[in-house]
N, C-alpha and C. Protein backbone atom coordinates (compact mmCIF):
# COMPACT_ATOMS: atom_id res chain seq x y z
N UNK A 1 95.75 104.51 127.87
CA UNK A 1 94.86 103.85 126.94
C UNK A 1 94.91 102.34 127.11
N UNK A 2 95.99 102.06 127.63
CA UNK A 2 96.17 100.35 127.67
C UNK A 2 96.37 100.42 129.22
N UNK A 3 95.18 98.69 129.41
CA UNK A 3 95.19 98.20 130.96
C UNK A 3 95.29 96.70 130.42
N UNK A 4 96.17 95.75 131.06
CA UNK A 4 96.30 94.39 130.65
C UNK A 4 94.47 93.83 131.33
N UNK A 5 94.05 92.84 130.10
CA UNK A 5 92.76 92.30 130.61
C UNK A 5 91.89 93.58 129.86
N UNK A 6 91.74 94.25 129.29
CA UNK A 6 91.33 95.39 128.89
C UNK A 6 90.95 94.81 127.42
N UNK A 7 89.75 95.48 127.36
CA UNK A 7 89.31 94.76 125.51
C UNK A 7 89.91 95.13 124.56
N UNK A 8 90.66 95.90 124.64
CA UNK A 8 91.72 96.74 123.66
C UNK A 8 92.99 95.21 123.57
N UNK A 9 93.13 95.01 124.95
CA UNK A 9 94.09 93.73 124.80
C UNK A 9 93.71 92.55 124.02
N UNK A 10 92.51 92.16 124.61
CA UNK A 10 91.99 91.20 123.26
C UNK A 10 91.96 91.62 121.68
N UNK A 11 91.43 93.11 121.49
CA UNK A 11 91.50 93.52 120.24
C UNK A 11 93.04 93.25 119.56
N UNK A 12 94.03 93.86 119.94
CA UNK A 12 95.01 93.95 119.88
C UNK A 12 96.04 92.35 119.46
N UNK A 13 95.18 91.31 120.19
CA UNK A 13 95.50 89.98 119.78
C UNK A 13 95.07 89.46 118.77
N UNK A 14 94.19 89.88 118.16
CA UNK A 14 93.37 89.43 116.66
C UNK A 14 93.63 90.28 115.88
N UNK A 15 94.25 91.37 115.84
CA UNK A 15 94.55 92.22 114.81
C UNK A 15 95.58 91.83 113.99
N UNK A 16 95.42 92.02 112.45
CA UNK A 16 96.23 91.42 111.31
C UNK A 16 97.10 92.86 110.86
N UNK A 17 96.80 93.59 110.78
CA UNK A 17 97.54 94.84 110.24
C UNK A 17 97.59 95.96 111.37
N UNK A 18 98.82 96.39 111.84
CA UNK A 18 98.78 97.51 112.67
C UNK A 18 99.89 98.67 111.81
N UNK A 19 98.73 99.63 111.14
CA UNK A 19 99.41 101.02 110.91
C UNK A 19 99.53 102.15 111.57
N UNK A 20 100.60 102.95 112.00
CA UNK A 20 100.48 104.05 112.64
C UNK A 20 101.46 104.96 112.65
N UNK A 21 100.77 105.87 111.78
CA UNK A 21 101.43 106.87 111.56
C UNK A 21 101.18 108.37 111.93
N UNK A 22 102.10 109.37 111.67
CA UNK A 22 102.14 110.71 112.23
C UNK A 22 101.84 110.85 114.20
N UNK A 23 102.30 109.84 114.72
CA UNK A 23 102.30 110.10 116.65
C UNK A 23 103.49 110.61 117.19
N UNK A 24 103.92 111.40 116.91
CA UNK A 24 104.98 111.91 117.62
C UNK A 24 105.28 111.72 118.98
N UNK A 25 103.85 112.01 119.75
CA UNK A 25 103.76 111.96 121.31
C UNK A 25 103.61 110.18 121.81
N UNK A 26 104.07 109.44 121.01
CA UNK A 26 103.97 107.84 120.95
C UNK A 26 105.20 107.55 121.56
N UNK A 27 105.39 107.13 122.70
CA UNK A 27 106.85 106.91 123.12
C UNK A 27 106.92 105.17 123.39
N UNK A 28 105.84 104.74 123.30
CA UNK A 28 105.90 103.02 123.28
C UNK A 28 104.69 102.50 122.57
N UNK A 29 104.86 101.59 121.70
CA UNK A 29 104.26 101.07 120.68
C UNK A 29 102.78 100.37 121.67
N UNK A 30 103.31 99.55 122.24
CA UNK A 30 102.55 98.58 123.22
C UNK A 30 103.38 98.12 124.52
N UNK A 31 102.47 97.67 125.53
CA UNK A 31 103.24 97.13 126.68
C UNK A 31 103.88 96.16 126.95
N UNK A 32 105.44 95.64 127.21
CA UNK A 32 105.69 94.36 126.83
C UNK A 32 105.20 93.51 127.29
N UNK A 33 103.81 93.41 128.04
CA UNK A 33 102.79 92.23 128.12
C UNK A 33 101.82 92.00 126.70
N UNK A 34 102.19 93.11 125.83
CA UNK A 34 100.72 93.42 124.66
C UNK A 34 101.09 91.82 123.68
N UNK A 35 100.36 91.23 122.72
CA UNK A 35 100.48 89.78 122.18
C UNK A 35 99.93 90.06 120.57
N UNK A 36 100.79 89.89 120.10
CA UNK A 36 100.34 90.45 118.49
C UNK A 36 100.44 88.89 117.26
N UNK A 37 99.48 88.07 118.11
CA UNK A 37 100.10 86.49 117.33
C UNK A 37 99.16 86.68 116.14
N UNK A 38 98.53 87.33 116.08
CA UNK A 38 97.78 87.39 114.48
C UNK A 38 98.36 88.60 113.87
N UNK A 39 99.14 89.06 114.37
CA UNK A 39 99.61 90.27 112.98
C UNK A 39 100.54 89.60 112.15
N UNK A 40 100.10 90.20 110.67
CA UNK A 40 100.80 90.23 109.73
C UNK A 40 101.52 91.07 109.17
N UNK A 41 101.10 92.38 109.08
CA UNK A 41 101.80 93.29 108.92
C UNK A 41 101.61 94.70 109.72
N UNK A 42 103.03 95.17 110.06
CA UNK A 42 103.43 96.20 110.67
C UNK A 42 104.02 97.47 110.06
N UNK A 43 103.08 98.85 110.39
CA UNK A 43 103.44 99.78 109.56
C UNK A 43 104.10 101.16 110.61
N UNK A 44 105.16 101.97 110.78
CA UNK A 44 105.14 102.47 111.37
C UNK A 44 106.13 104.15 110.76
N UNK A 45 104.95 104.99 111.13
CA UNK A 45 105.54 106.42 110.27
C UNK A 45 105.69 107.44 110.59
N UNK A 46 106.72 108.13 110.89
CA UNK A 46 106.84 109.47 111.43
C UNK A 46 106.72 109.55 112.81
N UNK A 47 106.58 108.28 113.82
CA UNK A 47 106.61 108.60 114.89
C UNK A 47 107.92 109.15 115.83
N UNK A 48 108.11 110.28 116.00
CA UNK A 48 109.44 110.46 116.69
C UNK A 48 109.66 110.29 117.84
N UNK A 49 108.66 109.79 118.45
CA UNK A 49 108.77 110.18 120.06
C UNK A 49 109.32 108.38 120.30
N UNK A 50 109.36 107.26 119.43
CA UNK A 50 109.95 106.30 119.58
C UNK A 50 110.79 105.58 119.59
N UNK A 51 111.76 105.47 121.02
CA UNK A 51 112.83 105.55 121.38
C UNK A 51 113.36 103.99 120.25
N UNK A 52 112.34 102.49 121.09
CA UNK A 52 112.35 101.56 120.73
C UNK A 52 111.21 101.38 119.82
N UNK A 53 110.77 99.57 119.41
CA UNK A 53 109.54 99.73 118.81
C UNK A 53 108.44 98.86 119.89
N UNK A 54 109.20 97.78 119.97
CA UNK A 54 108.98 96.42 120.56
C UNK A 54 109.68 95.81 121.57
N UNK A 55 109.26 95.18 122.52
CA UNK A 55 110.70 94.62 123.60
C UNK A 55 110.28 93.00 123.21
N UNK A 56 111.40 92.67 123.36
CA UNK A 56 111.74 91.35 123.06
C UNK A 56 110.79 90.31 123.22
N UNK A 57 109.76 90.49 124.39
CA UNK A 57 108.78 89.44 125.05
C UNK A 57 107.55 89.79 123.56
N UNK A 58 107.35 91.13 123.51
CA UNK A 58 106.50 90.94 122.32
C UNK A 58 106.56 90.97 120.92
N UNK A 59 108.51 91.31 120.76
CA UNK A 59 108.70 90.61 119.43
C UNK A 59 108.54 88.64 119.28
N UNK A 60 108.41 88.53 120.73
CA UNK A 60 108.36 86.94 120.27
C UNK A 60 106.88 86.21 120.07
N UNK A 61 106.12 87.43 120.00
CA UNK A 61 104.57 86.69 119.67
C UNK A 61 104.24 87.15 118.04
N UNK A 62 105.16 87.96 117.48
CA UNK A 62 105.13 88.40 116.16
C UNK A 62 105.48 86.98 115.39
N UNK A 63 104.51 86.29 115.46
CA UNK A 63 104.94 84.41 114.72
C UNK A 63 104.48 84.70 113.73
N UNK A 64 103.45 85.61 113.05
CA UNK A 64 102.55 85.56 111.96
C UNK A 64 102.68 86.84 110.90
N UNK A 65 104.11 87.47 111.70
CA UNK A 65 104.20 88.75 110.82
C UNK A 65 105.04 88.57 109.48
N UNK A 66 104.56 89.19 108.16
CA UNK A 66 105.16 88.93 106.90
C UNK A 66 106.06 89.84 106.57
N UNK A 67 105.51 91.27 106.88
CA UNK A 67 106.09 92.58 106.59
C UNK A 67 105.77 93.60 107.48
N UNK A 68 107.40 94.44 107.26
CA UNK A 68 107.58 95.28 108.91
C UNK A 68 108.15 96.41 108.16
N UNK A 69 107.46 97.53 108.16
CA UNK A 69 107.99 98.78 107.47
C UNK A 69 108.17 99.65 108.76
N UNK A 70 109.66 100.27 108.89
CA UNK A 70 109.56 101.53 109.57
C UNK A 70 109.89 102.65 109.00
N UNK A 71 109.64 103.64 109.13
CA UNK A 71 110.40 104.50 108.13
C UNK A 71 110.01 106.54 109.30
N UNK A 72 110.70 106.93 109.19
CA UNK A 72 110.65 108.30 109.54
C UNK A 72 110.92 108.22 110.59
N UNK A 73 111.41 107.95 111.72
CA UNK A 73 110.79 107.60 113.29
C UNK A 73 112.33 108.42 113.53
N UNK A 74 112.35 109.71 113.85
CA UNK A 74 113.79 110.27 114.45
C UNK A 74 114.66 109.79 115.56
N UNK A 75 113.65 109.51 116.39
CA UNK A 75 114.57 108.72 117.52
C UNK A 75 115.01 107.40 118.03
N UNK A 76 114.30 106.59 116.70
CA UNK A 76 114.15 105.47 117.17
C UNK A 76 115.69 104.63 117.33
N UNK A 77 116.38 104.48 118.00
CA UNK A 77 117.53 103.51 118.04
C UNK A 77 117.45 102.16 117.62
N UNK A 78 116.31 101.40 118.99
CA UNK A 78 116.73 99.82 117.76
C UNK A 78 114.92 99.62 117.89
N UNK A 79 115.05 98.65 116.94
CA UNK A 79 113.76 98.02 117.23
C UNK A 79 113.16 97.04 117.82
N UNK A 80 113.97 95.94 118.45
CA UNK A 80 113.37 94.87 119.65
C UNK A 80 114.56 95.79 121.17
N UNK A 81 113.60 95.78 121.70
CA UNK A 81 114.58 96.69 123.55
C UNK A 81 114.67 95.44 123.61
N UNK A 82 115.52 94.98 124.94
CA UNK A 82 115.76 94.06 125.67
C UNK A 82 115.17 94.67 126.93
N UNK A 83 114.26 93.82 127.62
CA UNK A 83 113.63 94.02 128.69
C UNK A 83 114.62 94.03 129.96
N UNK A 84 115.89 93.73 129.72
CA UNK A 84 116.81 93.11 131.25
C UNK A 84 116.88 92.41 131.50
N UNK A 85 115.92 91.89 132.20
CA UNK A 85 115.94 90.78 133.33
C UNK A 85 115.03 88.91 132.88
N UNK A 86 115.25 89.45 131.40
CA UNK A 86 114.41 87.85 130.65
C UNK A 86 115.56 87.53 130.28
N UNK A 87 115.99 85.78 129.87
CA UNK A 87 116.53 85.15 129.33
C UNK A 87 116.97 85.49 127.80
N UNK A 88 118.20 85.00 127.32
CA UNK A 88 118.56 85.71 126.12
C UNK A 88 117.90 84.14 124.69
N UNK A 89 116.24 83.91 124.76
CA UNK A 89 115.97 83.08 123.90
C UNK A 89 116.22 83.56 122.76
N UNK A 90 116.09 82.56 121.43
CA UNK A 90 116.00 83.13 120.20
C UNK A 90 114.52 83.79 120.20
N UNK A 91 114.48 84.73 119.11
CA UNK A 91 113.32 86.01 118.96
C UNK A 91 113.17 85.19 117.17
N UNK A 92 112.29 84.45 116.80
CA UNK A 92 112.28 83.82 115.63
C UNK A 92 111.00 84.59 114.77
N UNK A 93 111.28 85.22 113.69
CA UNK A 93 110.47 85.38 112.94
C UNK A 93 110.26 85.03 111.95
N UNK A 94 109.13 83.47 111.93
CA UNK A 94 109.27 82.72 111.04
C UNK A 94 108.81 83.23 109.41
N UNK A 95 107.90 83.81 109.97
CA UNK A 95 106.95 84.41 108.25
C UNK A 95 107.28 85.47 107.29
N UNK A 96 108.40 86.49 108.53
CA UNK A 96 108.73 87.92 108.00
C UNK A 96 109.36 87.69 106.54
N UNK A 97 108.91 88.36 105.78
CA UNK A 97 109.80 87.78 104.29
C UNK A 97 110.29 89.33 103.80
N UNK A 98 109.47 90.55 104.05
CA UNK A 98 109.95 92.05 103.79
C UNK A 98 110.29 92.77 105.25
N UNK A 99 110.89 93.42 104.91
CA UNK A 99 111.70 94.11 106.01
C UNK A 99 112.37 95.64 105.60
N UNK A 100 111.78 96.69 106.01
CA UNK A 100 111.96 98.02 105.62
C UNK A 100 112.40 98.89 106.38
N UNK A 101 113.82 99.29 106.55
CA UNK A 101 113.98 100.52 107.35
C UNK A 101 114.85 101.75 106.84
N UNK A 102 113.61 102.89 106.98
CA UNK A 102 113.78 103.95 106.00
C UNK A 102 113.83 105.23 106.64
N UNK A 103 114.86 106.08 106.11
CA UNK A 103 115.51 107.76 106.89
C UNK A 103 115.37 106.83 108.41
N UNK A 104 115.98 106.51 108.97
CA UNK A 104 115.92 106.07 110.34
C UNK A 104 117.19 106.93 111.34
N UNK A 105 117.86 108.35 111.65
CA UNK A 105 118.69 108.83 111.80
C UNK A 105 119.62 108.44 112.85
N UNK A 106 118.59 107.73 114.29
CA UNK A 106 118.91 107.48 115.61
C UNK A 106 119.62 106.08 115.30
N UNK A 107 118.82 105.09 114.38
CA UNK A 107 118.66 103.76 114.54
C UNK A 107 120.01 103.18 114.66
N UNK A 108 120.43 102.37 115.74
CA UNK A 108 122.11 102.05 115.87
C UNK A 108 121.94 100.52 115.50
N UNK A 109 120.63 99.73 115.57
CA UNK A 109 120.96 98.44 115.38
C UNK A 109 119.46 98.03 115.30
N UNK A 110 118.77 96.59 115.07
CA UNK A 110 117.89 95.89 115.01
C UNK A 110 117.58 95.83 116.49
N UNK A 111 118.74 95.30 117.17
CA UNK A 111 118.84 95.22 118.69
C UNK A 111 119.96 95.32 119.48
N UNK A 112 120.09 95.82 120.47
CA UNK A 112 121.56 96.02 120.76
C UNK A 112 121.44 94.84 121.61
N UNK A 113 120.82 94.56 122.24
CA UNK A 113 120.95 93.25 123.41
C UNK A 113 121.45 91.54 122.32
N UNK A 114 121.79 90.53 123.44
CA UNK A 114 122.43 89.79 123.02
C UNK A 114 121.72 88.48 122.36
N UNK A 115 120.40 89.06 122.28
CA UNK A 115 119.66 87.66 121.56
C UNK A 115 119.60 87.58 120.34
N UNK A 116 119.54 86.06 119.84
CA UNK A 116 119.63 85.34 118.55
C UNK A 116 118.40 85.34 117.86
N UNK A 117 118.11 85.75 116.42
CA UNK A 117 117.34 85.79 115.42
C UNK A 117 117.47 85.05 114.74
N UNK A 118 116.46 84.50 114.40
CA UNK A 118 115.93 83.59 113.48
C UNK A 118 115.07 84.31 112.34
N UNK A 119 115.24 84.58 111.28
CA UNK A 119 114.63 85.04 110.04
C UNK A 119 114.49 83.99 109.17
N UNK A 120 113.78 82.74 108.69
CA UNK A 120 113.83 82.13 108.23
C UNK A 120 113.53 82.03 106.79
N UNK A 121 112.07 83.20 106.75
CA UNK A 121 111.78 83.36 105.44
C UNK A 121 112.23 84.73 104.68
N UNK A 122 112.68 85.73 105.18
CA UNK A 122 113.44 87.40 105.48
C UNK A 122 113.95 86.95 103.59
N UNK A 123 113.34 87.61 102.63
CA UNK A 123 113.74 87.79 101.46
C UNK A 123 114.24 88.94 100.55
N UNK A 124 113.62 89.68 101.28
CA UNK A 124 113.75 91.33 101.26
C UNK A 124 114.08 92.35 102.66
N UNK A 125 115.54 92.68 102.52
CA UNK A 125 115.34 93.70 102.97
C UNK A 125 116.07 95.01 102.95
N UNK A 126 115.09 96.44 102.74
CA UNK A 126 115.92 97.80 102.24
C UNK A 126 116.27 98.55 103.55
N UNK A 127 117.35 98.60 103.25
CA UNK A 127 118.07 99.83 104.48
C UNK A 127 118.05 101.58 103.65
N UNK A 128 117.84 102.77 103.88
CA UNK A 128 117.65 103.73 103.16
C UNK A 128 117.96 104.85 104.03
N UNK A 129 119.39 105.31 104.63
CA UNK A 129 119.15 106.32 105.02
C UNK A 129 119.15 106.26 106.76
N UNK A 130 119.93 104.76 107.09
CA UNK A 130 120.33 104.77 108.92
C UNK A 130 121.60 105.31 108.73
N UNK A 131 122.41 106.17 108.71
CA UNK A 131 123.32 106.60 109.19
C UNK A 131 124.49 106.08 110.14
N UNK A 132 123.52 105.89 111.15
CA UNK A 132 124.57 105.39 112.49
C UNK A 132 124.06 103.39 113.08
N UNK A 133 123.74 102.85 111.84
CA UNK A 133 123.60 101.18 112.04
C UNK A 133 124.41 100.61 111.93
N UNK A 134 125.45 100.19 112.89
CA UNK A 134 126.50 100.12 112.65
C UNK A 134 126.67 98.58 112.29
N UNK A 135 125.46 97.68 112.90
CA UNK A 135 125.52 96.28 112.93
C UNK A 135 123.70 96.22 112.95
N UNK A 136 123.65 95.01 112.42
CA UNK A 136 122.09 94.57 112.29
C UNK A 136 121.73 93.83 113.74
N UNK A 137 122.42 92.75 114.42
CA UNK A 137 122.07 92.77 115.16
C UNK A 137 123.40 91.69 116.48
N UNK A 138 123.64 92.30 117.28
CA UNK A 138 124.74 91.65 118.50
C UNK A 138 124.83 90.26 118.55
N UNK A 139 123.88 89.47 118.76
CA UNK A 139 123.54 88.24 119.07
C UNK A 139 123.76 87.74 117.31
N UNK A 140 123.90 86.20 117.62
CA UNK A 140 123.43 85.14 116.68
C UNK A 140 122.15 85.80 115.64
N UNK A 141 122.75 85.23 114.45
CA UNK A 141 121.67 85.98 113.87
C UNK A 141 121.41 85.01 112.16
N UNK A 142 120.19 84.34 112.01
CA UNK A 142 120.26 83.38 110.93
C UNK A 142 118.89 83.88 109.74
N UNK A 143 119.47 84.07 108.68
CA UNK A 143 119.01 84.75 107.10
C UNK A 143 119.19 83.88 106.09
N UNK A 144 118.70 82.44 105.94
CA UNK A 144 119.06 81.35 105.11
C UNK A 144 118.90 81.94 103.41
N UNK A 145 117.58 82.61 103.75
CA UNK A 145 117.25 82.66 102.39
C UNK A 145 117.21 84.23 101.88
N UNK A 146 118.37 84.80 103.08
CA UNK A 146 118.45 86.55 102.43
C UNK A 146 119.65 85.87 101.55
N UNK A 147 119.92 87.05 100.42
CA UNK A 147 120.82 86.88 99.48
C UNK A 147 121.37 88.64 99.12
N UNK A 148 120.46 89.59 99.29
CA UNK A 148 120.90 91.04 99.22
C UNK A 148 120.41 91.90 99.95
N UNK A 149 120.63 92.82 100.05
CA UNK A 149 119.98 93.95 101.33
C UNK A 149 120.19 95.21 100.26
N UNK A 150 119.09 95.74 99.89
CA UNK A 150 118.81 97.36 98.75
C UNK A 150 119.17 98.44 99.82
N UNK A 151 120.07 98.85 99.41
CA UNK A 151 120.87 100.09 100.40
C UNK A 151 120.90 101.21 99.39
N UNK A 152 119.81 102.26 99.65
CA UNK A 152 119.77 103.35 99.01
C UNK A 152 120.10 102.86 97.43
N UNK A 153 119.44 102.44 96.51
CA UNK A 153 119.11 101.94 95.57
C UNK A 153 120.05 101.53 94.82
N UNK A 154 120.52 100.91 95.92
CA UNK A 154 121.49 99.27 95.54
C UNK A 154 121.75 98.04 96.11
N UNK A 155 121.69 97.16 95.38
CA UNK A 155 121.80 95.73 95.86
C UNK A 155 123.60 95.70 96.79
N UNK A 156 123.56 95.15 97.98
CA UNK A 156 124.32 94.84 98.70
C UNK A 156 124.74 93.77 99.22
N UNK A 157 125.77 92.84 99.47
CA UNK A 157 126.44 91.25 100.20
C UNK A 157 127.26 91.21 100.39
N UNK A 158 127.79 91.14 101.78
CA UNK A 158 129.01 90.32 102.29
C UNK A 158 128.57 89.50 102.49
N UNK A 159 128.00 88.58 102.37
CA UNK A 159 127.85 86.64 103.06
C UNK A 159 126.59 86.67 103.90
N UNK A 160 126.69 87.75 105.17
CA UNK A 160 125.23 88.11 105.63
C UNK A 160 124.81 89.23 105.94
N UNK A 161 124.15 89.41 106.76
CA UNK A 161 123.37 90.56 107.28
C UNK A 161 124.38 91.37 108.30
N UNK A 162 124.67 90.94 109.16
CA UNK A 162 125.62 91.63 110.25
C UNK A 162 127.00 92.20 109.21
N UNK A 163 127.39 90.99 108.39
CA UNK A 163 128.61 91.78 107.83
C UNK A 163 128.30 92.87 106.63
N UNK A 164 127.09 92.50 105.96
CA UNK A 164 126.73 93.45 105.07
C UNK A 164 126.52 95.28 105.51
N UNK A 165 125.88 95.10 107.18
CA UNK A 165 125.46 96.43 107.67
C UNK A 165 126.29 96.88 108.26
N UNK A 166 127.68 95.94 108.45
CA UNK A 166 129.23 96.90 109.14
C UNK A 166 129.49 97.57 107.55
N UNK A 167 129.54 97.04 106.42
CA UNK A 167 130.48 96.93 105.41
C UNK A 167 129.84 98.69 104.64
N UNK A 168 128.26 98.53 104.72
CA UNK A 168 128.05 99.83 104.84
C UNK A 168 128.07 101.06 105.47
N UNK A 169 127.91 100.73 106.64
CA UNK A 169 128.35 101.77 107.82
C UNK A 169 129.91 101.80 107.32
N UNK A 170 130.91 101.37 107.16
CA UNK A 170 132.12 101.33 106.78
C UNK A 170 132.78 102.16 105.61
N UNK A 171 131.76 102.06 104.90
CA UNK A 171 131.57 103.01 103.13
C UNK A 171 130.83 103.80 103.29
N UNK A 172 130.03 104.00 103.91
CA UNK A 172 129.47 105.55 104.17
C UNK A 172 130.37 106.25 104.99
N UNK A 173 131.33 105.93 105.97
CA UNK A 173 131.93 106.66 107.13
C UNK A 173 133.38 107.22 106.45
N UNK A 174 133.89 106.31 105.46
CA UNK A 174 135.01 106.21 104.17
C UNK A 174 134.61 107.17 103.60
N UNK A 175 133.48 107.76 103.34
CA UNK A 175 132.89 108.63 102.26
C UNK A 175 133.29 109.73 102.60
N UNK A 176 132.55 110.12 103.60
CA UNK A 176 132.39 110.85 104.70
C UNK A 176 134.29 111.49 104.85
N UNK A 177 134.50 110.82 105.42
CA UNK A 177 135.96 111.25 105.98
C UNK A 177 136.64 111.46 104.70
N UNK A 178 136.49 111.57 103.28
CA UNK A 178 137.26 111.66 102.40
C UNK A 178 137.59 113.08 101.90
N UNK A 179 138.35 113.73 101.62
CA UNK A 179 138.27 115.12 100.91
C UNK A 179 137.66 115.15 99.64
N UNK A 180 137.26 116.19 99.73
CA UNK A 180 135.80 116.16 97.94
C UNK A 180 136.90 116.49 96.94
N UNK A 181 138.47 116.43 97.14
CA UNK A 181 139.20 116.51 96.15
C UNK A 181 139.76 114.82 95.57
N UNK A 182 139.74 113.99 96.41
CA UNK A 182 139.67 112.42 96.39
C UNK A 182 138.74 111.69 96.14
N UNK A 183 138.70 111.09 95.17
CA UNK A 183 137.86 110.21 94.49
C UNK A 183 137.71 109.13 95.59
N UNK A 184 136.87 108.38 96.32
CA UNK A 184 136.65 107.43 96.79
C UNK A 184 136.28 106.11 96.38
């Protein structure tokens, strides 16, 4: 369906809202040549067949995105891939202010590769149901104006984001390993 230079590519650059839900047979969102500088918001549901969401080259044209819901996606591990063979720049998302990731079973991280985030405006965001996230994200990672993260319908803080999503992975795994005769 996608050829770079293709009017779908231009479409795809002026588009403000991309929803998509129920694709199972969806195994890549877009090509990491695809350019999403006018989206604002990103919706993505039930797709299982998605390993990643985004690779790094086209999380860095997401300048204009406010809100990023994922939710259902069985396989998805992280959501920016690292392409390999690009430089480890910061991936800055200046506008994102909501941030949603929901039943996510696969999801091990935001990104496993070693680049630095910039969240500048990131005010909200709910974790609900990753299991195996063990860390938000490897690299440098800056949340000036996060203050809590809603983890299955509760407010959560260690100081930031990376330590907040060990501290839960940590208390869920505590849980877990406890005998149902021990109070945890």
């Amino acid at each position: 369906m996608w050829n770079h230079d293709s009017q779908l590519d231009q479409a795809l650059q002026s588009l403000e809202v991309l929803t998509v839900w129920w694709c199972d047979s969806l195994i890549t969102l877009a090509p990491s040549s695809a350019s999403f500088q006018n989206l604002t918001t990103l919706e993505v549901w039930k797709c299982n067949g998605l390993v990643s969401l985004v690779t790094s080259s086209t999380a860095k044209s997401l300048v204009q995105l406010t809100e990023m819901s994922i939710e259902e996606c069985d396989r998805l591990k992280e959501i920016v891939a690292n392409e390999g063979n690009e430089s480890k720049e910061d991936i800055i998302f200046s506008k994102l202010g909501k941030l949603e990731l929901r039943y996510l079973p696969s999801l091990v991280s935001f990104c496993s590769a070693d680049h630095s985030f910039k969240f500048p405006s990131l005010t909200e965001v709910f974790m609900e149901k990753c299991p195996k996230m063990q860390i938000f994200s490897k690299g440098v990672l800056s949340t000036p104006r996060l203050l809590v993260v809603q983890h299955d319908e509760q407010g959560c803080w260690n100081g930031n984001l990376n330590d907040t999503v060990q501290q839960l992975f940590a208390e869920k795994n505590a849980k877990e390993d406890c005998p149902q005769s021990i109070m945890c």
